[in-house]
Protein backbone atom coordinates (compact mmCIF):
# COMPACT_ATOMS: atom_id res chain seq x y z
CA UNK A 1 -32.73 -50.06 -30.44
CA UNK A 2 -33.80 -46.21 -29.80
CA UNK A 3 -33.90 -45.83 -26.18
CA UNK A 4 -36.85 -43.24 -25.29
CA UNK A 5 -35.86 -40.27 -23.72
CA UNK A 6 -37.84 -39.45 -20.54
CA UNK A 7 -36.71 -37.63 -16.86
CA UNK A 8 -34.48 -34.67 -16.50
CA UNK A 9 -33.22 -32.36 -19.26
CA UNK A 10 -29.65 -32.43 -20.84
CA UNK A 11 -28.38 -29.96 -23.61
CA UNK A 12 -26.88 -32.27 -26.14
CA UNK A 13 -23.71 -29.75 -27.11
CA UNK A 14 -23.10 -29.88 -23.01
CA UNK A 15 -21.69 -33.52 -23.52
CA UNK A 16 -19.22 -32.14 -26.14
CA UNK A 17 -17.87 -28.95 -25.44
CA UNK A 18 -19.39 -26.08 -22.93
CA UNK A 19 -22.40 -24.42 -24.24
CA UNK A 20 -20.46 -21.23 -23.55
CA UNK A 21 -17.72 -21.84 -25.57
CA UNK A 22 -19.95 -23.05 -28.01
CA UNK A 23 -21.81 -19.76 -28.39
CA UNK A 24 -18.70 -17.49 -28.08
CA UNK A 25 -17.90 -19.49 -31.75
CA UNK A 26 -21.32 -19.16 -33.33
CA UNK A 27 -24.42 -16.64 -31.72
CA UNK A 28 -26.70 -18.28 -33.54
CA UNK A 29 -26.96 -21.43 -31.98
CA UNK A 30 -29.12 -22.77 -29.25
CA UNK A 31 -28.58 -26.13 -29.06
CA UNK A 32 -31.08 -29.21 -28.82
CA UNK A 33 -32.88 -30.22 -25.70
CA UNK A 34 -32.73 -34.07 -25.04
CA UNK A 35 -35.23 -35.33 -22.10
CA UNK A 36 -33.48 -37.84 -20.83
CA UNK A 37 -29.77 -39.82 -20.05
CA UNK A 38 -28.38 -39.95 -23.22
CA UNK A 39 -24.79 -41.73 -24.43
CA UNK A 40 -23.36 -40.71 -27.17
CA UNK A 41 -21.61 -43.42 -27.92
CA UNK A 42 -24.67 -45.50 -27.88
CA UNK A 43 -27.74 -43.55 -28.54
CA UNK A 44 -29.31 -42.08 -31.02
CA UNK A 45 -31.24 -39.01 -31.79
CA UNK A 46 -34.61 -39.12 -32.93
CA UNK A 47 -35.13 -36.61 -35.55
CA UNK A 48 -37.57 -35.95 -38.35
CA UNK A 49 -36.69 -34.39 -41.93
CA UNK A 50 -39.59 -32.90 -43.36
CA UNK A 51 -40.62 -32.93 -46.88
CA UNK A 52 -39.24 -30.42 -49.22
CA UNK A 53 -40.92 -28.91 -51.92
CA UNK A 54 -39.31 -27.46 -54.93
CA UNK A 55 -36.70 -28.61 -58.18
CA UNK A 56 -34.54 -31.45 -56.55
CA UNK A 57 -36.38 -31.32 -53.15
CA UNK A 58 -36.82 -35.18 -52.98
CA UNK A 59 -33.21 -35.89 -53.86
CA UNK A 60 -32.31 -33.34 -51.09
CA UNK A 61 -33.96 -35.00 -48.47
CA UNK A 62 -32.80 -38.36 -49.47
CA UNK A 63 -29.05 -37.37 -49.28
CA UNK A 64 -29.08 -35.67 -46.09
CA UNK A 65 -31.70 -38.47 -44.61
CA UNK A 66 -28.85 -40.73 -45.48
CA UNK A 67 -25.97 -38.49 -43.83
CA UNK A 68 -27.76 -38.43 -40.68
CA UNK A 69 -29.78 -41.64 -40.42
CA UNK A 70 -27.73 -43.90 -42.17
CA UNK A 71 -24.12 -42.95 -42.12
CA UNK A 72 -23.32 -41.00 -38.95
CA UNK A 73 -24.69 -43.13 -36.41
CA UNK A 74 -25.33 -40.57 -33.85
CA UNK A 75 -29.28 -40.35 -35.29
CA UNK A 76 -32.71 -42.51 -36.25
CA UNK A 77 -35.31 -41.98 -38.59
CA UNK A 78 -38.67 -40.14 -37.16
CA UNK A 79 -41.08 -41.13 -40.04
CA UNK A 80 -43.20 -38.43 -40.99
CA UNK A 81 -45.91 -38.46 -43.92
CA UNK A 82 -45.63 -36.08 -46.95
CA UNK A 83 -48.79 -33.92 -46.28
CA UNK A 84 -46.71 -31.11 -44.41
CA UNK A 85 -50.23 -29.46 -43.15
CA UNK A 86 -51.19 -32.06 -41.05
CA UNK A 87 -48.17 -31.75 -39.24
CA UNK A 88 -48.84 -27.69 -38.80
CA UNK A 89 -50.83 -26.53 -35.54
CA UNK A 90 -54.10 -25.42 -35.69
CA UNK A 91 -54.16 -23.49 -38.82
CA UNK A 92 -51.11 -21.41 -38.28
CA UNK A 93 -47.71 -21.78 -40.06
CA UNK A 94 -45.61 -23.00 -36.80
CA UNK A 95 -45.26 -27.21 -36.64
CA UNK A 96 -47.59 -29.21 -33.75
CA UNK A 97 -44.55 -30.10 -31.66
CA UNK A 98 -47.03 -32.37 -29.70
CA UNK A 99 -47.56 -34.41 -32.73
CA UNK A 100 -43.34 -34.98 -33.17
CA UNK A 101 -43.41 -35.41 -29.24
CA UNK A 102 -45.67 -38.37 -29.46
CA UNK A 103 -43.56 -39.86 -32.23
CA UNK A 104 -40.30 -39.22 -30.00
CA UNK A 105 -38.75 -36.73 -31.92
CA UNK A 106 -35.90 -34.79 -30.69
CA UNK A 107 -35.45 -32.44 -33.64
CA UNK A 108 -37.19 -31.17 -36.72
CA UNK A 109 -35.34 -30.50 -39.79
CA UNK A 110 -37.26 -28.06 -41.98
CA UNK A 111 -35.76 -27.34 -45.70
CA UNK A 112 -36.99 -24.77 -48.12
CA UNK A 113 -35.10 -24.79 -51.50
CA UNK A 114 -34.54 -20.71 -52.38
CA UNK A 115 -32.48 -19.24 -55.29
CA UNK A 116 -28.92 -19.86 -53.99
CA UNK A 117 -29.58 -22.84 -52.24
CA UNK A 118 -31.40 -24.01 -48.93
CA UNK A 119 -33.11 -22.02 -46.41
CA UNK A 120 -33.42 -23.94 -43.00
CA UNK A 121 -34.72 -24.43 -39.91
CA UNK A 122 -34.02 -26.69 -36.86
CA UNK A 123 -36.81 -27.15 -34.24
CA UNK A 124 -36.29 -28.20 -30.26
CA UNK A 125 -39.27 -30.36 -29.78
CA UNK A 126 -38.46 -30.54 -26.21
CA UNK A 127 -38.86 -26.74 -25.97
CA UNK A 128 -41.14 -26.38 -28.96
CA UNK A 129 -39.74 -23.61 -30.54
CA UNK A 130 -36.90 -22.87 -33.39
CA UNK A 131 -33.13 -23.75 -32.04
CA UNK A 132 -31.41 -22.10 -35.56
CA UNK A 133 -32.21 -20.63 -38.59
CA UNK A 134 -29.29 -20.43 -41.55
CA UNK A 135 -29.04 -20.62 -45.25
CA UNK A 136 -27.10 -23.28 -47.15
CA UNK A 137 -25.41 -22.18 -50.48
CA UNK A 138 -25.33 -24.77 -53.42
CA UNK A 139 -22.95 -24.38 -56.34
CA UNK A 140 -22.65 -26.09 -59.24
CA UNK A 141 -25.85 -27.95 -61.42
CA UNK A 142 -28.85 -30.01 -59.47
CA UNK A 143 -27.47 -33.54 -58.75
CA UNK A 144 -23.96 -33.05 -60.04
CA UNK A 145 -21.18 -33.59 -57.40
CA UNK A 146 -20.40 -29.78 -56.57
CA UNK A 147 -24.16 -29.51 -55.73
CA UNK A 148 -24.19 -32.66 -53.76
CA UNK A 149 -21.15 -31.40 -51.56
CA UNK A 150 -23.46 -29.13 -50.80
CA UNK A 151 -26.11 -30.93 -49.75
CA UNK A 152 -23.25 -33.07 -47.66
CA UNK A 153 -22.64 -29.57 -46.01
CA UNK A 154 -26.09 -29.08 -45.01
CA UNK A 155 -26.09 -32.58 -43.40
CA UNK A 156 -22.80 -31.29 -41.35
CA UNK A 157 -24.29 -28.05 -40.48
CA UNK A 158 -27.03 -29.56 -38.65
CA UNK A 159 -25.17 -32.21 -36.72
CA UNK A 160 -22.93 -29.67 -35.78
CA UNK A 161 -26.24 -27.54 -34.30
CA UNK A 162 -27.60 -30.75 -32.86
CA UNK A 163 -24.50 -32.07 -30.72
CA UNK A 164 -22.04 -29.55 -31.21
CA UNK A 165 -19.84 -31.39 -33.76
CA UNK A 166 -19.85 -31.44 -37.35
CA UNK A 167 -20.49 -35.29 -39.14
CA UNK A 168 -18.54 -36.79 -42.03
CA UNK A 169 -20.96 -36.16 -44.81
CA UNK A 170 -18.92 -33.19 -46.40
CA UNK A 171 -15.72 -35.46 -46.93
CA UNK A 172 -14.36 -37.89 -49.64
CA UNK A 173 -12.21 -40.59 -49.58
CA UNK A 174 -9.12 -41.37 -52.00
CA UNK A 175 -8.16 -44.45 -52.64
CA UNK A 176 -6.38 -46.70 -55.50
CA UNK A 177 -8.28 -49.37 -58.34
CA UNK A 178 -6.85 -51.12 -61.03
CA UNK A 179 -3.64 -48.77 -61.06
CA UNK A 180 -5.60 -45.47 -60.52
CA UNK A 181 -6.22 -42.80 -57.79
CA UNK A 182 -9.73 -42.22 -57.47
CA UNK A 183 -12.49 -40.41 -55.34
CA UNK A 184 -15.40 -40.79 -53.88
CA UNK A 185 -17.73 -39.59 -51.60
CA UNK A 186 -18.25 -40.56 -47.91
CA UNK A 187 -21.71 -42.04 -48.86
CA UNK A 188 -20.21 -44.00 -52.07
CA UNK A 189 -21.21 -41.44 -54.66
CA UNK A 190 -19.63 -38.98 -56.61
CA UNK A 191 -16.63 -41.13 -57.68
CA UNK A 192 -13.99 -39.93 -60.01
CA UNK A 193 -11.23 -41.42 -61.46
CA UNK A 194 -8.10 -38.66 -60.90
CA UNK A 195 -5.95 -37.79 -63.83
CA UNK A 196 -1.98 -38.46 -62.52
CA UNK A 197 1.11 -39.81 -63.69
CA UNK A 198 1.47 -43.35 -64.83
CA UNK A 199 2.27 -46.06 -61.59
CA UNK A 200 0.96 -43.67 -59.34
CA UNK A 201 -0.30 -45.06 -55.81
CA UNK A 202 -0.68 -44.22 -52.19
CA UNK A 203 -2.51 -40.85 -52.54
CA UNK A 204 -2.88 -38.43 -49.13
CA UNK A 205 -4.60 -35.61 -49.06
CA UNK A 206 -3.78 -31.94 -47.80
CA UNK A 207 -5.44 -30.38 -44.81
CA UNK A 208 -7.18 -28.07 -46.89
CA UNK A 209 -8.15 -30.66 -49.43
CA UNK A 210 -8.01 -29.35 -52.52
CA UNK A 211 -4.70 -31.29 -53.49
CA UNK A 212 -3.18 -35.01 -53.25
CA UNK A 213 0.24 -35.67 -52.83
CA UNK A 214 0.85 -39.88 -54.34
CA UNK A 215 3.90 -41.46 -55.36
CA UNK A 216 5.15 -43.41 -58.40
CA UNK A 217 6.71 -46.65 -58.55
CA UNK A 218 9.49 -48.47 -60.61
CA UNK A 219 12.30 -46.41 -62.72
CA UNK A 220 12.04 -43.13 -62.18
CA UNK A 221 9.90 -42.84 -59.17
CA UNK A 222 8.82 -39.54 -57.40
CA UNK A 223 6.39 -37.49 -55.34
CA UNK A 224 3.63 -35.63 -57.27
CA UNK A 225 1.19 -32.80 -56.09
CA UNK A 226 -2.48 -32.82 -57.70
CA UNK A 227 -4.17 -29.71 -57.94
CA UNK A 228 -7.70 -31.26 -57.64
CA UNK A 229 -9.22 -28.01 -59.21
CA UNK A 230 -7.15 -27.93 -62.37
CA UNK A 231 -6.42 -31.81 -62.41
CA UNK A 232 -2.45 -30.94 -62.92
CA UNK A 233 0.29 -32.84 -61.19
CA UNK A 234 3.87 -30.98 -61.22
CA UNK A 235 6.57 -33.38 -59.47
CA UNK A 236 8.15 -32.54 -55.84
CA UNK A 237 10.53 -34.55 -55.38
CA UNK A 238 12.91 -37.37 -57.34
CA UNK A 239 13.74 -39.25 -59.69
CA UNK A 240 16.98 -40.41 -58.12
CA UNK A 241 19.26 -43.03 -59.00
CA UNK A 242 17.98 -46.47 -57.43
CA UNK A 243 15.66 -44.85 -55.41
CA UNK A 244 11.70 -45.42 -54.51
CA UNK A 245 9.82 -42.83 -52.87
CA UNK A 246 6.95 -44.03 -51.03
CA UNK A 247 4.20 -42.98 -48.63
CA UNK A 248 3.94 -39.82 -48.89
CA UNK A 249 1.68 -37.77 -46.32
CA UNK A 250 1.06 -34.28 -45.24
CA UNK A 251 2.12 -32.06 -42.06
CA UNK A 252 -0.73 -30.73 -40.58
CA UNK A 253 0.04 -27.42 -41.54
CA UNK A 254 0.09 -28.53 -45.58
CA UNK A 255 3.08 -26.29 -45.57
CA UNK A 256 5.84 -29.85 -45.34
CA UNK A 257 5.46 -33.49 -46.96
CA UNK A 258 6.81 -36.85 -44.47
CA UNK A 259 7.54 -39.47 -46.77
CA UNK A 260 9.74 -42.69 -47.26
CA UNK A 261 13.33 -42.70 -49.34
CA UNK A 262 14.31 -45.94 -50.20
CA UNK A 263 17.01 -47.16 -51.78
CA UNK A 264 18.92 -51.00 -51.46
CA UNK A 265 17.93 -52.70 -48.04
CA UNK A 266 17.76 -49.16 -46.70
CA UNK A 267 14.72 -47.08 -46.72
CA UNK A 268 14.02 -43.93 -43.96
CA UNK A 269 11.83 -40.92 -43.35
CA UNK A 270 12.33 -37.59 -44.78
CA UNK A 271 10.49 -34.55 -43.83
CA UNK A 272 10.51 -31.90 -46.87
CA UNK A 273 8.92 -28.52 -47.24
CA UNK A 274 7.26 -28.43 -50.26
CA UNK A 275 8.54 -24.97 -50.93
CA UNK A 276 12.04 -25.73 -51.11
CA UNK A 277 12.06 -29.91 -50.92
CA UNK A 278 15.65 -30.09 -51.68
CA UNK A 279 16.26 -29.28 -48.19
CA UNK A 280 14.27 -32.57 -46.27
CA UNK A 281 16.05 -33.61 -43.44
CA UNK A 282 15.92 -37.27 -42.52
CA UNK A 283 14.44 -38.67 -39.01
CA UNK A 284 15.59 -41.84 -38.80
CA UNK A 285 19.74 -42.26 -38.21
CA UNK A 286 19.59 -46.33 -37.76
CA UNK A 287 21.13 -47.80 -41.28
CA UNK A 288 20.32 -50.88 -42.44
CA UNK A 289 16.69 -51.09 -41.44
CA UNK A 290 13.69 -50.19 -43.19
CA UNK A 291 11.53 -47.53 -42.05
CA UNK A 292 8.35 -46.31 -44.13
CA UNK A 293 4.38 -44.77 -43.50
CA UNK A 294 5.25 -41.75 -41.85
CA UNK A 295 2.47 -40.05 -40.67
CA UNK A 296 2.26 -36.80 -38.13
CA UNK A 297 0.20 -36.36 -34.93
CA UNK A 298 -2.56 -33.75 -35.12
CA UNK A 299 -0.05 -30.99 -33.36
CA UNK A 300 2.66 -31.65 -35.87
CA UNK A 301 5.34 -32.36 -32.86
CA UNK A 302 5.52 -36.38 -33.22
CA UNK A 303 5.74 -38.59 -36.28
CA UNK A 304 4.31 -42.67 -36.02
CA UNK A 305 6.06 -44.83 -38.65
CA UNK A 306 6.66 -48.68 -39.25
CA UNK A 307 10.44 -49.60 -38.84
CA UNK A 308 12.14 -53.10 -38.39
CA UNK A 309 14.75 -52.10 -36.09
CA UNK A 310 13.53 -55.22 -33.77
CA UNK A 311 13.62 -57.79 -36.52
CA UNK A 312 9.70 -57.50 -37.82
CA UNK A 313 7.47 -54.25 -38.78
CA UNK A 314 6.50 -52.86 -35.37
CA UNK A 315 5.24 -48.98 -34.67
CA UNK A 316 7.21 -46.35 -33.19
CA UNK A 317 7.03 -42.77 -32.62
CA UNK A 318 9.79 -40.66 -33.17
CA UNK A 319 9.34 -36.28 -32.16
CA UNK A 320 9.46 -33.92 -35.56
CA UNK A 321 13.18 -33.46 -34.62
CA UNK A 322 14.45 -36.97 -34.88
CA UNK A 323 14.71 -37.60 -31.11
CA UNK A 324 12.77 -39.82 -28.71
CA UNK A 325 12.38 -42.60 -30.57
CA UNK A 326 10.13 -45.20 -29.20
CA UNK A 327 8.54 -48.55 -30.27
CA UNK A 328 4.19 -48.33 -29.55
CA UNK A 329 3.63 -51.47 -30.03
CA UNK A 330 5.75 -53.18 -27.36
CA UNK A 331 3.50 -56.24 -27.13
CA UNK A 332 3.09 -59.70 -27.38
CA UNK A 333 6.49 -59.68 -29.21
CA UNK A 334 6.90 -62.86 -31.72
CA UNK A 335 8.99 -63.43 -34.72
CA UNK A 336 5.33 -63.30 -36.53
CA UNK A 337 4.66 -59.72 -35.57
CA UNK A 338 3.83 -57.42 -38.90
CA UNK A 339 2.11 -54.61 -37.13
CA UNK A 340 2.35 -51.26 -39.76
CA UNK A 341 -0.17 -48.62 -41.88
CA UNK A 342 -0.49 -46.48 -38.84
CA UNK A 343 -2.78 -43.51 -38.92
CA UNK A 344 -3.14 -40.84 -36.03
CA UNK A 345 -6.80 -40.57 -34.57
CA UNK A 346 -7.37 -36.31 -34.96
CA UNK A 347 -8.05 -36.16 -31.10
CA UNK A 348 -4.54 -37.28 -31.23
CA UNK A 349 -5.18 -39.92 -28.79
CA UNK A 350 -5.24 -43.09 -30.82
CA UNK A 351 -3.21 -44.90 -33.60
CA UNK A 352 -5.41 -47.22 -35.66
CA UNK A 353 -3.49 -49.82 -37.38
CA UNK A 354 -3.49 -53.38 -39.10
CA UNK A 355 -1.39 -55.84 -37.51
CA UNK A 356 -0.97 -60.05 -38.72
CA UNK A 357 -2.72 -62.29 -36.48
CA UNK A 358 -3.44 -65.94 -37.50
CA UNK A 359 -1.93 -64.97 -40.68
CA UNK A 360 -4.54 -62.91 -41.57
CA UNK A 361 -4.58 -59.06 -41.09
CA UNK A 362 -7.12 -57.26 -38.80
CA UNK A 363 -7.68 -53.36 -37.75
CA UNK A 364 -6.59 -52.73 -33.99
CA UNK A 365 -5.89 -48.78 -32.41
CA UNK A 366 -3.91 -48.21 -29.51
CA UNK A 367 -3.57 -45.29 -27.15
CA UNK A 368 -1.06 -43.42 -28.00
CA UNK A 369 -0.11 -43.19 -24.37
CA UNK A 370 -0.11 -46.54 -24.29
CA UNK A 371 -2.68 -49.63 -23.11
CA UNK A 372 -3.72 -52.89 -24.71
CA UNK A 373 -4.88 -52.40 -28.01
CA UNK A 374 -8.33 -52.99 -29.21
CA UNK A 375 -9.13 -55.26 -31.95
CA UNK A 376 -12.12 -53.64 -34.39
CA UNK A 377 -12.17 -56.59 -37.03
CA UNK A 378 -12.36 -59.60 -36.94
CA UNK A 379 -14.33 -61.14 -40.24
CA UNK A 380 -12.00 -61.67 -43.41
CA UNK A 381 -8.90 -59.82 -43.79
CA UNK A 382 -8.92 -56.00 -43.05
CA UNK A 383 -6.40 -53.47 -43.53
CA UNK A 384 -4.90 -49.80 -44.59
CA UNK A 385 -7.55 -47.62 -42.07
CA UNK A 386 -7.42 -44.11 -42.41
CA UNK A 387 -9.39 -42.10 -39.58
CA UNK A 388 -12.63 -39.82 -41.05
CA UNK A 389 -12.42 -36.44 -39.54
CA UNK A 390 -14.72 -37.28 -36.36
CA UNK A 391 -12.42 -39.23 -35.10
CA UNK A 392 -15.41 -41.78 -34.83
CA UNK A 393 -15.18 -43.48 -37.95
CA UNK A 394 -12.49 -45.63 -40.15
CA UNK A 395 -12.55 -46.66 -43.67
CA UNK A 396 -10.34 -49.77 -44.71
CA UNK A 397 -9.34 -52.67 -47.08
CA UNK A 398 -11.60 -55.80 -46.16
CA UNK A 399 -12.31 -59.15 -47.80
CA UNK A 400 -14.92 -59.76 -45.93
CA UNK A 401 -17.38 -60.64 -49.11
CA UNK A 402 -14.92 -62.50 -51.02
CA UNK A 403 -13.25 -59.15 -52.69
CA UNK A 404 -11.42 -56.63 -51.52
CA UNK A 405 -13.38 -53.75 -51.06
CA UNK A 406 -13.49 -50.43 -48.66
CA UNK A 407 -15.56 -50.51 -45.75
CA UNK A 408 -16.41 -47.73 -43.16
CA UNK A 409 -16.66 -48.71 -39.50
CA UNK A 410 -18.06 -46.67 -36.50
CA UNK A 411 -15.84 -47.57 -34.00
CA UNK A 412 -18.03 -46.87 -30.67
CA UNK A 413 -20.39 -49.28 -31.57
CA UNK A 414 -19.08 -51.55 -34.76
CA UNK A 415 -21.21 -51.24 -37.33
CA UNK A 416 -19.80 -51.48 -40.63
CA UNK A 417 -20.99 -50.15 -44.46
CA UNK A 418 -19.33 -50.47 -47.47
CA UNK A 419 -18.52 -47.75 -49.79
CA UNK A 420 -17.18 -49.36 -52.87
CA UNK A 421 -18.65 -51.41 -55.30
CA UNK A 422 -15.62 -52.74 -57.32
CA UNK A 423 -13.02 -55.18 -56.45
CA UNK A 424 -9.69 -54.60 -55.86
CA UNK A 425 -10.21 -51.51 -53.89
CA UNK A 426 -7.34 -50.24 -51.44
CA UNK A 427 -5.24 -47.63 -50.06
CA UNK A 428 -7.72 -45.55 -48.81
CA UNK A 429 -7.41 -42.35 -47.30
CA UNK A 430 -10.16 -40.10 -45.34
CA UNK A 431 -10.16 -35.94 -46.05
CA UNK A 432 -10.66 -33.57 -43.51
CA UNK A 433 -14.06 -31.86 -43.83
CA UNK A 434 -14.45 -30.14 -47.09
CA UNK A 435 -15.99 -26.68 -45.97
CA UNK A 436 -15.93 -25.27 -49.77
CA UNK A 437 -14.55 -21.89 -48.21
């Protein structure tokens, strides 16, 4: 439940970041006023969206009510009629901030739909008056998924102006069904099936994302790139005699590809640049063990990866170079362990992974500095997480309803949604934020 919001004053972007900072990056914003002790890991904002007139004004407010309310978990839903005068003071144009005061509202979103796209307003209700004004661009026809990515935008832009820190709305998520890569949006809509080469699998997405990088199995396999504007793959790397290439991610810097080279009981990483990817250099020196999902820290200078070198699939860190190799998850060692699918929080302080326990696999993270790992999951059999660009939340594999489906977790307070619809969903990876630019 909501707690209400009474005693001293707070500026919500304060608990982030410094307001300073924040306004040295963007003059226009002047942050929310919460009354009150507020947790953001807990609590909630109450905030009303008003209604929006106009072509496609309903649908707008319904997809960013959703963003906010629904699917961030930082907000709650201030209900608020659709007769927008009785919500005006007096008979002037500004809003009766008393009125949203005695319905606990923090914020007021206020939408007008204009020629290239939105038009809109946040209120403070604390300091009853306008915290930001901005327009919204919208490309692409009413409904159709360009023009909902911009509506997800919107949704972003006013998190961002309400705590300092953009949501997850303007994202997708890749993942693989009945042998195909496909995409969808972070609220389950939207979804595509991508055009690639046959026995493709394990997509990842660039920083930038507007490409995937996915490998192919069996004969023959190699590393594609996906231009996700054009829809055209052109190969990067194989095929090679006896050899698989698998797991394939990208540096932070979208400028090299980490990926797995296996070939007989042997498999190790490889870091390639993508403009010359003849020239990867290898990692891992051990031979004999197998080593696979490579994927870099947020700063590019370490690389987590699942190797046997103990006798089961345990975690270890190795530095860009190939030195300091260490084992993370030096724990509760057993001839049962299978701890692997590692993925690097982008605060670069955690490592969410899935690890075997009572034969069944569950989500855990760890610090990467080390401490006892957390489980997240506990109901059916969870795996494959892949971090959303807050940092906050983590889509997976669970089996929770009988099928195997993707589910999105907030990991500060548990709750759990599912995106997909269809069985036999996996593989999933989270974008970055999609900023269109």
């Amino acid at each position: 439940m909501t707690r209400l919001f009474r005693g001293y004053s707070v500026a919500v972007a304060c608990l982030t970041v410094g307001a300073a900072a924040l306004r040295a990056q963007d003059s226009t914003f002047r942050g929310i006023t919460i009354t009150g002790v507020y947790d953001p890991s807990r609590d909630k904002i109450p905030i009303a969206i008003l209604p929006i007139s106009g072509a496609f004004g309903d649908s707008i407010r319904t997809i960013i009510d959703r963003d906010l309310n629904e699917n961030s978990d930082r907000f709650t839903r201030v209900a608020v009629g659709a007769d927008l005068n009785g919500m005006r003071a007096g008979t002037g144009s500004g809003l009766n901030y008393q009125l949203f005061k005695s319905l606990n509202a923090v914020a007021i979103v206020q939408i007008t739909t204009v020629g290239t796209g939105l038009h809109i307003a946040l209120h403070d209700v604390a300091q009853a008056r306008v915290a930001r004004v901005w327009d919204m661009p919208l490309r692409g026809a009413g409904l159709g998924r360009d023009w909902r990515m911009g509506v997800h935008r919107a949704s972003d832009e006013i998190e961002k102006s309400v705590i300092g820190k953009a949501g997850i709305a303007a994202s997708r998520i890749a993942y693989m069904r009945s042998n195909a890569i496909r995409i969808v949006d972070s609220d389950g809509a939207s979804e595509i099936t991508v055009p690639t080469e046959e026995m493709g699998s394990s997509p990842a997405w660039s920083p930038d994302g507007s490409s995937l990088v996915y490998a192919t199995y069996g004969p023959g396999s190699r590393l594609f790139l996906i231009d996700l504007a054009t829809g055209r793959s052109r190969p990067i790397l194989g095929p090679a005699t006896n050899t698989l290439f698998l797991t394939p991610a990208f540096s932070p810097d979208g400028n090299s590809i980490l990926y797995a080279r296996s070939s007989g009981d042997q498999s190790d990483i490889y870091l390639a640049p993508i403009s010359s990817p003849q020239s990867a250099r290898r990692l891992t020196v051990l031979r004999g063990l197998v080593n696979t999902n490579p994927v870099f820290s947020p700063n590019s200078r370490r690389v987590a990866y699942v190797s046997n070198a103990l006798g089961r699939p345990e975690l270890y860190i190795v530095d860009a170079d190939g030195t300091s190799n260490d084992v993370l998850t030096n724990y509760d060692f057993s001839e049962k362990n299978y701890r692997s699918d590692p993925d690097w929080s982008p605060d670069g302080r955690l490592i969410a992974y899935q690890e075997r326990t009572n034969d069944r696999f569950q989500i855990r993270t760890i610090q990467v500095s080390g401490s006892t790992p957390k489980y997240l999951t506990s109901e059916g059999e969870n795996e494959q997480p892949s971090w959303a660009p807050d940092g906050r939340h983590l889509v997976f594999t669970s089996s929770r309803t009988g099928a195997r489906q993707l589910w999105i977790m907030d990991t500060e307070t548990g709750h759990v949604r599912q995106l997909t619809k269809s069985a036999g969903s996996k593989l999933a990876a989270w974008s970055g934020h999609l900023t269109g630019q």
